[in-house]
PDB file of N, CA and C in Angstrom:
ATOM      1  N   UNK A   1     -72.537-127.669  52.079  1.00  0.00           N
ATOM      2  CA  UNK A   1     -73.351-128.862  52.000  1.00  0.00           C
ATOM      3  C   UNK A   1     -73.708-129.287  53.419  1.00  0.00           C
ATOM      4  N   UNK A   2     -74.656-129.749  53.489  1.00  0.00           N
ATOM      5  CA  UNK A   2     -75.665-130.109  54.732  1.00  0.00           C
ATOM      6  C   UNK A   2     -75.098-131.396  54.984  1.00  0.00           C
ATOM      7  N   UNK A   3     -75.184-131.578  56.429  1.00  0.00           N
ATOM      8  CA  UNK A   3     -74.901-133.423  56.990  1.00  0.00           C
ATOM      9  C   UNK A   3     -75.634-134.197  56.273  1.00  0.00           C
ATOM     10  N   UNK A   4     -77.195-133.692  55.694  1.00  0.00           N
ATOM     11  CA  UNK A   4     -77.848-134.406  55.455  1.00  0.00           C
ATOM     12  C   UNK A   4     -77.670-134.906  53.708  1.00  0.00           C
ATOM     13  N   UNK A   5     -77.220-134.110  53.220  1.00  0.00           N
ATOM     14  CA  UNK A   5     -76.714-134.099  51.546  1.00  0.00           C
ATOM     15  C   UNK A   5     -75.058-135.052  51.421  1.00  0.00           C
ATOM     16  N   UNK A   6     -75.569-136.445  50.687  1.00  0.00           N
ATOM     17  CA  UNK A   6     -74.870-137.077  50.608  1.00  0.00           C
ATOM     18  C   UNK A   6     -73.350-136.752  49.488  1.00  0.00           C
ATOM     19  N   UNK A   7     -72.331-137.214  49.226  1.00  0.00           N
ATOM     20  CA  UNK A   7     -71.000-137.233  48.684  1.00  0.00           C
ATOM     21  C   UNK A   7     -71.808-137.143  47.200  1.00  0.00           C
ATOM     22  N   UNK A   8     -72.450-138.217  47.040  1.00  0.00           N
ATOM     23  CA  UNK A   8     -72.887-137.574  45.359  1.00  0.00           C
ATOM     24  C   UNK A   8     -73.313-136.630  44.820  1.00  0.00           C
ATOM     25  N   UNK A   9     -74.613-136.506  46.116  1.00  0.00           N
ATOM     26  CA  UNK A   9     -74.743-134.603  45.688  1.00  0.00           C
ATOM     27  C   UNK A   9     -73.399-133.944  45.335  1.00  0.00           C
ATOM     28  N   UNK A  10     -72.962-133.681  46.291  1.00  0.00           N
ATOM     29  CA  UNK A  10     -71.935-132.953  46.019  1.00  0.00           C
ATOM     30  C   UNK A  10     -71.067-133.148  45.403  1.00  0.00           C
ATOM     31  N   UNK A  11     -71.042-134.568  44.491  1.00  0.00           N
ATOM     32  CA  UNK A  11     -69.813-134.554  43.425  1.00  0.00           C
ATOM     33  C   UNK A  11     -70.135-133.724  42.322  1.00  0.00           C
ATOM     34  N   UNK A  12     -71.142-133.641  41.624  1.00  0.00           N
ATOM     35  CA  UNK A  12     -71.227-132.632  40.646  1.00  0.00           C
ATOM     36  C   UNK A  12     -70.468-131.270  40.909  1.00  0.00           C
ATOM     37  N   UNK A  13     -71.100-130.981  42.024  1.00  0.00           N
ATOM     38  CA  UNK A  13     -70.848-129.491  42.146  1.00  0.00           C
ATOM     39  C   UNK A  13     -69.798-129.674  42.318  1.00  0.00           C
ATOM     40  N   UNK A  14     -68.172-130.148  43.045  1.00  0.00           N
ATOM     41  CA  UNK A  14     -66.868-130.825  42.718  1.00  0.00           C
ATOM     42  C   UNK A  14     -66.279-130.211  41.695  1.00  0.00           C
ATOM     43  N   UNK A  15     -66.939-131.158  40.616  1.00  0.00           N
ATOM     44  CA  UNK A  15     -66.463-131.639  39.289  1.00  0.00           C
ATOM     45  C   UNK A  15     -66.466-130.247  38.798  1.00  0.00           C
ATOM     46  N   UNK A  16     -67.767-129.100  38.734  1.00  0.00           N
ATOM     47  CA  UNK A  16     -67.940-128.483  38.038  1.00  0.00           C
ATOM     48  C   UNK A  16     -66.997-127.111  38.357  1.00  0.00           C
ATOM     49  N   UNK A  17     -66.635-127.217  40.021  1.00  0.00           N
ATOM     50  CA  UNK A  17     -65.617-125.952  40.227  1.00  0.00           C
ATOM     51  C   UNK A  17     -64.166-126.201  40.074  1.00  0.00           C
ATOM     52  N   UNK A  18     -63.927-127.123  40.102  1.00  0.00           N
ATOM     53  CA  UNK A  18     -62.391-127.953  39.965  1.00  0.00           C
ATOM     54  C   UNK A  18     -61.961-128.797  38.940  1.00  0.00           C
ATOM     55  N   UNK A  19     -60.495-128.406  38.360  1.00  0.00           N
ATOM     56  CA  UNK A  19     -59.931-129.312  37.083  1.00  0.00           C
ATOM     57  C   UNK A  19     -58.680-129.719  37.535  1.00  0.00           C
ATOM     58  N   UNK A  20     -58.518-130.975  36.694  1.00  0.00           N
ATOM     59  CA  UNK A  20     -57.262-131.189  36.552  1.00  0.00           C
ATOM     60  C   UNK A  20     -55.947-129.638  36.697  1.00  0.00           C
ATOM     61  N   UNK A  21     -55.348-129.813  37.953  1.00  0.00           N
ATOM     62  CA  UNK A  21     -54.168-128.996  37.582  1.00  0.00           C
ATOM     63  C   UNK A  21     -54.355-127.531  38.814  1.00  0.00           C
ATOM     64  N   UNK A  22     -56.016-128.141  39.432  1.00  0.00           N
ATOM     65  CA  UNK A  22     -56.516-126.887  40.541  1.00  0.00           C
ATOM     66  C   UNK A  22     -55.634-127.234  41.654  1.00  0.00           C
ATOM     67  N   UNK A  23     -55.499-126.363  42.553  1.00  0.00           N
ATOM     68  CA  UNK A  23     -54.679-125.721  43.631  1.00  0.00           C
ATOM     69  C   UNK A  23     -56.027-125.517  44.387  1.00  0.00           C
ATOM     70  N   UNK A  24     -56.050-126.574  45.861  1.00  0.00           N
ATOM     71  CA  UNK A  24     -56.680-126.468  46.973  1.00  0.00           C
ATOM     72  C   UNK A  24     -55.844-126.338  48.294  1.00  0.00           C
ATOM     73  N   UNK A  25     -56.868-126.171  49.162  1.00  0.00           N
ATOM     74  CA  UNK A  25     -56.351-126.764  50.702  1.00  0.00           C
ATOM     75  C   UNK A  25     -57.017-127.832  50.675  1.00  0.00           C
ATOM     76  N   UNK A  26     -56.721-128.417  51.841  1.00  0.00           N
ATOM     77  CA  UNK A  26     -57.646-129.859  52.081  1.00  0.00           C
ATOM     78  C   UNK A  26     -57.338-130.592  53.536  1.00  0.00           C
ATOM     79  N   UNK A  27     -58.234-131.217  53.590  1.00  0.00           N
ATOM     80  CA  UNK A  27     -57.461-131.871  55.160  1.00  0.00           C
ATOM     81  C   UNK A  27     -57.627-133.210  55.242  1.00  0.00           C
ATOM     82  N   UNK A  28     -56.572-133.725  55.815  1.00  0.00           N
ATOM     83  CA  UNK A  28     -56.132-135.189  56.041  1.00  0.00           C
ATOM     84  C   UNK A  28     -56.982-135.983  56.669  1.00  0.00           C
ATOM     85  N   UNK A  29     -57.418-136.767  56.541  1.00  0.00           N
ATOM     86  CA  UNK A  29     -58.797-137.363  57.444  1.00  0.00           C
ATOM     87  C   UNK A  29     -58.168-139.105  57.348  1.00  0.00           C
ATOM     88  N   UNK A  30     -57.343-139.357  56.864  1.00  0.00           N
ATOM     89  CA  UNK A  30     -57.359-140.958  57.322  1.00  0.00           C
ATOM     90  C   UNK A  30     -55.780-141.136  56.245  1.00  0.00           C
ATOM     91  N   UNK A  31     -55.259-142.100  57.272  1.00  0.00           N
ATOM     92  CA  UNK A  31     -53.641-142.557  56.534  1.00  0.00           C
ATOM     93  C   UNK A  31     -54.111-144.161  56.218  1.00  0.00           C
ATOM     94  N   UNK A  32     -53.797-144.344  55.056  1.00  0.00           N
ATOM     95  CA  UNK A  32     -53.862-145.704  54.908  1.00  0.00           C
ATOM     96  C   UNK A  32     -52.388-146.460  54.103  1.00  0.00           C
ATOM     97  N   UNK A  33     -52.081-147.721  54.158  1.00  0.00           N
ATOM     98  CA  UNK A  33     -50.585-147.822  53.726  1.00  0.00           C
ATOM     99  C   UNK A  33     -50.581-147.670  52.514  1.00  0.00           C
ATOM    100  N   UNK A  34     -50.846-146.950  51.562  1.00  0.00           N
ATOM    101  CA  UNK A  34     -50.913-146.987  50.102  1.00  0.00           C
ATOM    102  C   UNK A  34     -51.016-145.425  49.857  1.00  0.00           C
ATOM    103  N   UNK A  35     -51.859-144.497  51.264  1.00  0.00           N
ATOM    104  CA  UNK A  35     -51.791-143.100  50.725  1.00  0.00           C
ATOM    105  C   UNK A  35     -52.669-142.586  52.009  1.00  0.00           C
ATOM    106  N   UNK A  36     -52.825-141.378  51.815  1.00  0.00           N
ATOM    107  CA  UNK A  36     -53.714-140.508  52.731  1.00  0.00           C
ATOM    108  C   UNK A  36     -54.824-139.926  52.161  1.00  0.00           C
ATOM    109  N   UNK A  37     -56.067-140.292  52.703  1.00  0.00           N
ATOM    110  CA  UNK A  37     -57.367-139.850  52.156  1.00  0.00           C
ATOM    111  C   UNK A  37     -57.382-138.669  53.032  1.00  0.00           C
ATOM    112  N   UNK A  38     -58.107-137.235  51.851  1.00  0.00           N
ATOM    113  CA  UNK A  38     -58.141-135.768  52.170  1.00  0.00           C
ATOM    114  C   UNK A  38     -59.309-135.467  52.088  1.00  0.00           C
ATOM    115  N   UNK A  39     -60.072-134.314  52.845  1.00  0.00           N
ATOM    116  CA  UNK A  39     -61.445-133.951  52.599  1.00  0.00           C
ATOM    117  C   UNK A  39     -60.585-132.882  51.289  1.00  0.00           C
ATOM    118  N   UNK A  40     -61.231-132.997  50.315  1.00  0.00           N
ATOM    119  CA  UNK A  40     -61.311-131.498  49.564  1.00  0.00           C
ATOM    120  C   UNK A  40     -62.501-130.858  49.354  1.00  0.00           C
ATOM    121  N   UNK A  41     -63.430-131.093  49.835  1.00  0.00           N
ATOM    122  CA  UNK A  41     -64.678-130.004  49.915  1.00  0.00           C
ATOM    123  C   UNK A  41     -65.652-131.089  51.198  1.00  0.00           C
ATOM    124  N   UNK A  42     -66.462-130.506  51.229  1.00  0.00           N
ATOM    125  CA  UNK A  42     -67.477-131.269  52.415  1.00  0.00           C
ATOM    126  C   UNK A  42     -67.848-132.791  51.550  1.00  0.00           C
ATOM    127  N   UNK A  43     -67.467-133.778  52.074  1.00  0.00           N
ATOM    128  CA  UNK A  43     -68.175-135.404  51.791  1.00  0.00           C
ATOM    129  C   UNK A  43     -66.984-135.466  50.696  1.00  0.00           C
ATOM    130  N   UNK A  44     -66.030-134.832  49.894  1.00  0.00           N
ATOM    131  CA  UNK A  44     -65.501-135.835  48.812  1.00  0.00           C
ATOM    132  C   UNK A  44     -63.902-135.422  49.356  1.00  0.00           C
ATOM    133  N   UNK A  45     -63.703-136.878  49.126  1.00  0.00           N
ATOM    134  CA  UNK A  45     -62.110-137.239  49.702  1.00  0.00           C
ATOM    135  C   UNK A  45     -61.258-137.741  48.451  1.00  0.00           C
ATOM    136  N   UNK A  46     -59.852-136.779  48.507  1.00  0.00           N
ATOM    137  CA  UNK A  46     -58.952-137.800  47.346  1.00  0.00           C
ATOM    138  C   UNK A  46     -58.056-137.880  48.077  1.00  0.00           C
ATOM    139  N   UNK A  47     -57.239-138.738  47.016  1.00  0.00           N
ATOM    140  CA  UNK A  47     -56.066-139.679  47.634  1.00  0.00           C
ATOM    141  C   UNK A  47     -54.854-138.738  47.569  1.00  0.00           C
ATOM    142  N   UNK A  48     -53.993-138.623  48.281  1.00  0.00           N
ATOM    143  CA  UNK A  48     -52.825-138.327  48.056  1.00  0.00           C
ATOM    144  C   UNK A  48     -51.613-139.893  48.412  1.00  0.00           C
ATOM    145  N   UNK A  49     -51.126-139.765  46.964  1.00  0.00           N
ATOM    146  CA  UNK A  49     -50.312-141.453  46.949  1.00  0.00           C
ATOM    147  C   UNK A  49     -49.276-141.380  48.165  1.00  0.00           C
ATOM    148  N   UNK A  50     -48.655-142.401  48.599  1.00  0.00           N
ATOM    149  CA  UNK A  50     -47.322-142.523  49.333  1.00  0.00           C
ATOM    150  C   UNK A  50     -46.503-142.036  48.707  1.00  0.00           C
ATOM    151  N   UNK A  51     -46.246-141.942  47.103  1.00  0.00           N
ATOM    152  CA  UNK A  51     -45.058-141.306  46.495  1.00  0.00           C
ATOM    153  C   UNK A  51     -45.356-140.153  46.588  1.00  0.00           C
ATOM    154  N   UNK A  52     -46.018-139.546  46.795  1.00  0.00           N
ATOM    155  CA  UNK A  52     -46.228-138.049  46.617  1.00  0.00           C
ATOM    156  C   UNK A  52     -45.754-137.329  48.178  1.00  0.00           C
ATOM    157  N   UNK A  53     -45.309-138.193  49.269  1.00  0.00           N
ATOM    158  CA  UNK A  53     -44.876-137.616  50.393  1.00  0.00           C
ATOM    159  C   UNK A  53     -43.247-137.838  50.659  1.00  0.00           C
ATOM    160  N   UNK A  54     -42.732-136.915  51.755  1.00  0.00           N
ATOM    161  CA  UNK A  54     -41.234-137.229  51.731  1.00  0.00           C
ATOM    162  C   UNK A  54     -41.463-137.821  53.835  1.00  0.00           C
ATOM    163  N   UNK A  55     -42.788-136.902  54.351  1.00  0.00           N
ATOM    164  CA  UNK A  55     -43.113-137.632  55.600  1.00  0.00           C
ATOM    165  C   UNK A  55     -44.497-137.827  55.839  1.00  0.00           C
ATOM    166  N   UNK A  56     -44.918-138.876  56.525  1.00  0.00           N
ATOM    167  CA  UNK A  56     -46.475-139.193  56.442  1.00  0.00           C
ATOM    168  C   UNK A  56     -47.089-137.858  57.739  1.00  0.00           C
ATOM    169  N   UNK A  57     -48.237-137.167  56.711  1.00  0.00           N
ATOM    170  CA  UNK A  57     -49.179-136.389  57.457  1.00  0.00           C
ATOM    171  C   UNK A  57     -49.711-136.757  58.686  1.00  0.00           C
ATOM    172  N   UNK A  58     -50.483-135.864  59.362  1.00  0.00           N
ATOM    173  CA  UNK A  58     -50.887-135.954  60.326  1.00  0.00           C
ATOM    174  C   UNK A  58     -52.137-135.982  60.030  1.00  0.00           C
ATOM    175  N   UNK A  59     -53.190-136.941  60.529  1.00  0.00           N
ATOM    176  CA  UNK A  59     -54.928-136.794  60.259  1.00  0.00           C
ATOM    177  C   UNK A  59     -55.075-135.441  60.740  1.00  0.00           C
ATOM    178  N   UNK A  60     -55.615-134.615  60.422  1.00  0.00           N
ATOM    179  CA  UNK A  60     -56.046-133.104  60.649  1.00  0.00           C
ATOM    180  C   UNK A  60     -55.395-132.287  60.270  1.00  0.00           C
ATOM    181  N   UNK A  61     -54.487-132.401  59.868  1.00  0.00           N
ATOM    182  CA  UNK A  61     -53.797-131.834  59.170  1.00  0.00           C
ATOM    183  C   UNK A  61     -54.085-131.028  57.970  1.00  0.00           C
ATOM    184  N   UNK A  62     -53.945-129.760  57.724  1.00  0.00           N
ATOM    185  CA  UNK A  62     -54.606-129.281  56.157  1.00  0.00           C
ATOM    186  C   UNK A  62     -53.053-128.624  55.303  1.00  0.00           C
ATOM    187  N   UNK A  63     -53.054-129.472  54.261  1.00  0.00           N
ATOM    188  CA  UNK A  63     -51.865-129.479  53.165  1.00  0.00           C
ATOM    189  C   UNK A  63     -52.245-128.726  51.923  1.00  0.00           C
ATOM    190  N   UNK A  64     -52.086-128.220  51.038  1.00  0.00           N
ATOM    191  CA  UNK A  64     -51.754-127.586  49.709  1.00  0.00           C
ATOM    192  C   UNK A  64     -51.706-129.056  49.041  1.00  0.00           C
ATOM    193  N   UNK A  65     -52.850-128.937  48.431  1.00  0.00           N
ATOM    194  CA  UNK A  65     -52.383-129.957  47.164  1.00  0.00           C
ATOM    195  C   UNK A  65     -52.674-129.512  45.582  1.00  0.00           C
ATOM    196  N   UNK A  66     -52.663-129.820  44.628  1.00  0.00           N
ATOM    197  CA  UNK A  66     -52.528-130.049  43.230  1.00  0.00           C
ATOM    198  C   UNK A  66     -53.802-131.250  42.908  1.00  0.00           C
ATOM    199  N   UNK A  67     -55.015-131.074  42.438  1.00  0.00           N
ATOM    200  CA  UNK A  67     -55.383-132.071  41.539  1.00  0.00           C
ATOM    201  C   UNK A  67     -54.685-132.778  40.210  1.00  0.00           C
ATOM    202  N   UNK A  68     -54.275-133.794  40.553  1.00  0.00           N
ATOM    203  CA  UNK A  68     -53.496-134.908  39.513  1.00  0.00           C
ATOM    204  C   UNK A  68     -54.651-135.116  38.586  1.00  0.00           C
ATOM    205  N   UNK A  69     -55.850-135.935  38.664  1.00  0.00           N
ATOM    206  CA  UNK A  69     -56.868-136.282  37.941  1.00  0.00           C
ATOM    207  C   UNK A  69     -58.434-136.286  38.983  1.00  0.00           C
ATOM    208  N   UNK A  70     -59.130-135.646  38.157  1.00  0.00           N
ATOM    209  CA  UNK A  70     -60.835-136.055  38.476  1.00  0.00           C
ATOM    210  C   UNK A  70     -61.428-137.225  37.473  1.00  0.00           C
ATOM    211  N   UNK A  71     -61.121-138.496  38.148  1.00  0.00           N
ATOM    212  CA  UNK A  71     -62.194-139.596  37.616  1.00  0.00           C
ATOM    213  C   UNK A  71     -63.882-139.392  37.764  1.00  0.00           C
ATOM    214  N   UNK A  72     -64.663-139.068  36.992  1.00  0.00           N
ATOM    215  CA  UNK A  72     -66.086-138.717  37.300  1.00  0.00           C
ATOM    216  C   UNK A  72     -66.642-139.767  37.209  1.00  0.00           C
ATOM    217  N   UNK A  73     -66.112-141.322  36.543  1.00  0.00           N
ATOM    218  CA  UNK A  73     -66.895-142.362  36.340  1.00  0.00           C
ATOM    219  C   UNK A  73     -66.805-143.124  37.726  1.00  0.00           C
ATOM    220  N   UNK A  74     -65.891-143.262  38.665  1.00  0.00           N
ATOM    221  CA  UNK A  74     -65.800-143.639  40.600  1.00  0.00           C
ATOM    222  C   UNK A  74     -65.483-142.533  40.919  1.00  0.00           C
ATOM    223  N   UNK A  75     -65.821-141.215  40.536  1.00  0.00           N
ATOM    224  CA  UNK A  75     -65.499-140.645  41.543  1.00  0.00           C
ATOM    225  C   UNK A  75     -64.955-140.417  42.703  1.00  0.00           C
ATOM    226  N   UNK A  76     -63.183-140.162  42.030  1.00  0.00           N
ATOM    227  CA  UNK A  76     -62.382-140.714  42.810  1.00  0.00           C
ATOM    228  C   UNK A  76     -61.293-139.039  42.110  1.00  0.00           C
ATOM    229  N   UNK A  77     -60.833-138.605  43.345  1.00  0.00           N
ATOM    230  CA  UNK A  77     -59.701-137.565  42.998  1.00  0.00           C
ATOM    231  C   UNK A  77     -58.446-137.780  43.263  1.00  0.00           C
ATOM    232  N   UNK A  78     -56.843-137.694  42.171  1.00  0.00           N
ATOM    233  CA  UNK A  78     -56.123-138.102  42.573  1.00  0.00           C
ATOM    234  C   UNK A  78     -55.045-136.407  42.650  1.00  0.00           C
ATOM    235  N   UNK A  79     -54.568-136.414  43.860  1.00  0.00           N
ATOM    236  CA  UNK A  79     -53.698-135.566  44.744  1.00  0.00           C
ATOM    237  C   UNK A  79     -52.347-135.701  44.180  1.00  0.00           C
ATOM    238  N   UNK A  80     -51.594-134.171  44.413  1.00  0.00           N
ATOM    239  CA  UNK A  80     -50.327-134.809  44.850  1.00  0.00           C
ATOM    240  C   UNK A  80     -49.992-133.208  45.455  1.00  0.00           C
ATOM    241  N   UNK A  81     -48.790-132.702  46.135  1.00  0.00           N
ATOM    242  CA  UNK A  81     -48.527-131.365  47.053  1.00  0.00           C
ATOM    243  C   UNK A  81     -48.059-130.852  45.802  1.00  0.00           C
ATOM    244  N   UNK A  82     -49.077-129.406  46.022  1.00  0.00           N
ATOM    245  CA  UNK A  82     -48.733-128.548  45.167  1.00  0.00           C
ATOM    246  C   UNK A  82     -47.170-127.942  45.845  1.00  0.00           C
ATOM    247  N   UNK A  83     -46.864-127.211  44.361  1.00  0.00           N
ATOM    248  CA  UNK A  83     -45.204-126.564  44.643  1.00  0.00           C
ATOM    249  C   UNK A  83     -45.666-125.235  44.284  1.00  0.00           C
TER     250      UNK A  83
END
């Protein structure tokens, strides 16, 4: 996806390669006190919760995670480290 092709574009295409239960890489792009927002493809970021860590990531960092859930109605992905 292009700089110029916004996060919605690209949520479809998202949605349509990834399910509940997929196995990515991803990278850490922002810690916030509730969780760490991840790029998982170009423009769409999910959350990985605070419970889901035992130490807080590093921004740049690229982790193994597990899709928990794809909300398509906010488009919103929820994380947790794959095992």
């Amino acid at each position: 996806m292009s700089h110029s092709e916004s996060p919605q574009r690209g949520w479809p295409d998202f949605v349509a390669a990834h399910a509940r239960g997929g196995v990515l890489e991803a990278t850490v792009v922002q810690i916030a006190p509730f969780g760490a927002f991840l790029e998982v493809a170009p423009g769409i970021h999910g959350l990985l919760h605070r419970t889901e860590w035992s130490t807080e990531p590093q921004v740049g960092a690229t982790l193994t995670v597990r899709i928990l859930d794809i909300d398509t109605e906010r488009q919103r992905v929820a994380l947790a480290h794959a095992e």
